[in-house]
Protein backbone atom coordinates (compact mmCIF):
# COMPACT_ATOMS: atom_id res chain seq x y z
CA UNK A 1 -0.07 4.08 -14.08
CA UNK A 2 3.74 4.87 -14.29
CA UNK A 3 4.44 2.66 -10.82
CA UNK A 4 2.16 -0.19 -12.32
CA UNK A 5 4.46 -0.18 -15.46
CA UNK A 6 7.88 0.50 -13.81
CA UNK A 7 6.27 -3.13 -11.81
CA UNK A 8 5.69 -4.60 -14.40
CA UNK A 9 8.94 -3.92 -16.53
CA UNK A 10 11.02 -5.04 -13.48
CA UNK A 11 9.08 -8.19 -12.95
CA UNK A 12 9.44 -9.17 -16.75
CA UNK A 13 13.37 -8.08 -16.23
CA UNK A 14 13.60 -10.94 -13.12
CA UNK A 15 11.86 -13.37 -15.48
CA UNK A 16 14.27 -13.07 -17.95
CA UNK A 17 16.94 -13.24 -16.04
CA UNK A 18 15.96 -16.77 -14.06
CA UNK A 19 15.45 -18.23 -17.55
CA UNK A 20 18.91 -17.21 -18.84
CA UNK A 21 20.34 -18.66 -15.36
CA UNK A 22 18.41 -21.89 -15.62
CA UNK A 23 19.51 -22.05 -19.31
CA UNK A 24 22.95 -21.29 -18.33
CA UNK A 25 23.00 -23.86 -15.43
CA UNK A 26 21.74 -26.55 -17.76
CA UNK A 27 24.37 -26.27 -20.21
CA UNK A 28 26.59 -26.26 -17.95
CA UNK A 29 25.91 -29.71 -16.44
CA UNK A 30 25.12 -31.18 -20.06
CA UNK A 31 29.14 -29.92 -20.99
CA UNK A 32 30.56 -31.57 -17.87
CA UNK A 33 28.22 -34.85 -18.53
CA UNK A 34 29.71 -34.30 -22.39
CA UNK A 35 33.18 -34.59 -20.83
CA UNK A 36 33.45 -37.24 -18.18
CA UNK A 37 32.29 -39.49 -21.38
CA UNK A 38 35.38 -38.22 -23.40
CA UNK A 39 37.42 -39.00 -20.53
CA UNK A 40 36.30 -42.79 -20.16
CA UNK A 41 36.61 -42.86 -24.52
CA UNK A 42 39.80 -41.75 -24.43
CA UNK A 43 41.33 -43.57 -21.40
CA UNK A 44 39.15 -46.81 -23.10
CA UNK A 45 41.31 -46.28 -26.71
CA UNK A 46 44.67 -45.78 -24.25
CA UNK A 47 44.19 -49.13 -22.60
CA UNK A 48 43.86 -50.76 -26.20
CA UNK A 49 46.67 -48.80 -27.52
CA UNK A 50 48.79 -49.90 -24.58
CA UNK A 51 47.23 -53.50 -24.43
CA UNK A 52 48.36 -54.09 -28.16
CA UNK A 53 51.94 -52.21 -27.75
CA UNK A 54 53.07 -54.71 -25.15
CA UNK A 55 51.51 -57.63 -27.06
CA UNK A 56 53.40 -56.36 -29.95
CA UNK A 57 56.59 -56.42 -28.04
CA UNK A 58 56.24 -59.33 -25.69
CA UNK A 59 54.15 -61.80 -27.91
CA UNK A 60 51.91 -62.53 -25.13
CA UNK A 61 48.93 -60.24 -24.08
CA UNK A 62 49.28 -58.48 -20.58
CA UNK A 63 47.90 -59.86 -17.23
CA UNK A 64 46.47 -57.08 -16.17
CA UNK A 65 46.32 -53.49 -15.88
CA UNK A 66 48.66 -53.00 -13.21
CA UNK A 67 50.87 -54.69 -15.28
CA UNK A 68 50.13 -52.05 -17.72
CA UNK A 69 50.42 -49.77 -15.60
CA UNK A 70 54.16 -50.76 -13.62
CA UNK A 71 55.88 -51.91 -17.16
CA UNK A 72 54.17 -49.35 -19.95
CA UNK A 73 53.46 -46.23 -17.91
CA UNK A 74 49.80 -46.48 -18.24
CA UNK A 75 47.75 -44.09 -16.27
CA UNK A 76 44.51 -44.40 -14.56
CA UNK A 77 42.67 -41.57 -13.13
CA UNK A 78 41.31 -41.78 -9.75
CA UNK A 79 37.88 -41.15 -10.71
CA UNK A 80 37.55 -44.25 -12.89
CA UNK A 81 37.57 -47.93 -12.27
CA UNK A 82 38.89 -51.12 -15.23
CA UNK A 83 37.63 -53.84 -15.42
CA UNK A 84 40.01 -56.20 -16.90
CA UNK A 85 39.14 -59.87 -17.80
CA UNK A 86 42.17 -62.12 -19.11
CA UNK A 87 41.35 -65.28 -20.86
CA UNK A 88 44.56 -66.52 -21.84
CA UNK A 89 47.65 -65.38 -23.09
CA UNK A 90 47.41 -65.13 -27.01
CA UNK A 91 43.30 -64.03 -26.74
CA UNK A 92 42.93 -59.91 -26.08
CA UNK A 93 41.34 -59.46 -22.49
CA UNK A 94 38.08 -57.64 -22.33
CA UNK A 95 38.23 -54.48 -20.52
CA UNK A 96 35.51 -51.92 -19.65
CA UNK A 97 35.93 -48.54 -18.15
CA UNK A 98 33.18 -47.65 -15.61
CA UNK A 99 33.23 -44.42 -13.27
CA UNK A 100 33.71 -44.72 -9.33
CA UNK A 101 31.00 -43.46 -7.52
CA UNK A 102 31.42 -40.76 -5.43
């Protein structure tokens, strides 16, 4: 009776501990999800930022995001791709920030 119990605690000990590991793994991949979205946000709300500066200083909207990025000191991170649509010089281009794939 004591070795069916001491097989018994142990197997509800292993059971346990795979659910706290599966909860732990799934948190973990719902944070990183949580923060790759923050990252495109924030590098979204810098591109406006840095779209209106230079409009604000030039008068004319830029041509594109290297431009941006050669004349303002804009920085884009590897793992994220702009699209950046210019219509003409005194309308705000439409930009979208997408991720690469891997």
């Amino acid at each position: 009776m004591k070795k069916a119990t001491r097989y018994i605690n142990f197997f509800i000990v292993v059971i346990v501990f795979g659910l706290l590991l599966w909860w732990l793994v799934l948190v973990t991949d719902q944070s990183a999800d949580a923060t790759k979205e923050s990252g495109k946000a924030t590098l979204k709300e810098q591109i406006g930022k840095t779209i209106r500066l230079s409009y604000s200083i030039e008068g004319v909207y830029p041509p594109s995001i290297e431009y941006l990025e050669k004349n303002y000191g804009l920085r884009i991170d590897e793992k994220y791709f702009v699209h950046y649509e210019v219509f003409a010089d005194n309308i705000m281009p439409q930009y979208e920030v997408y991720d690469r794939p891997d």
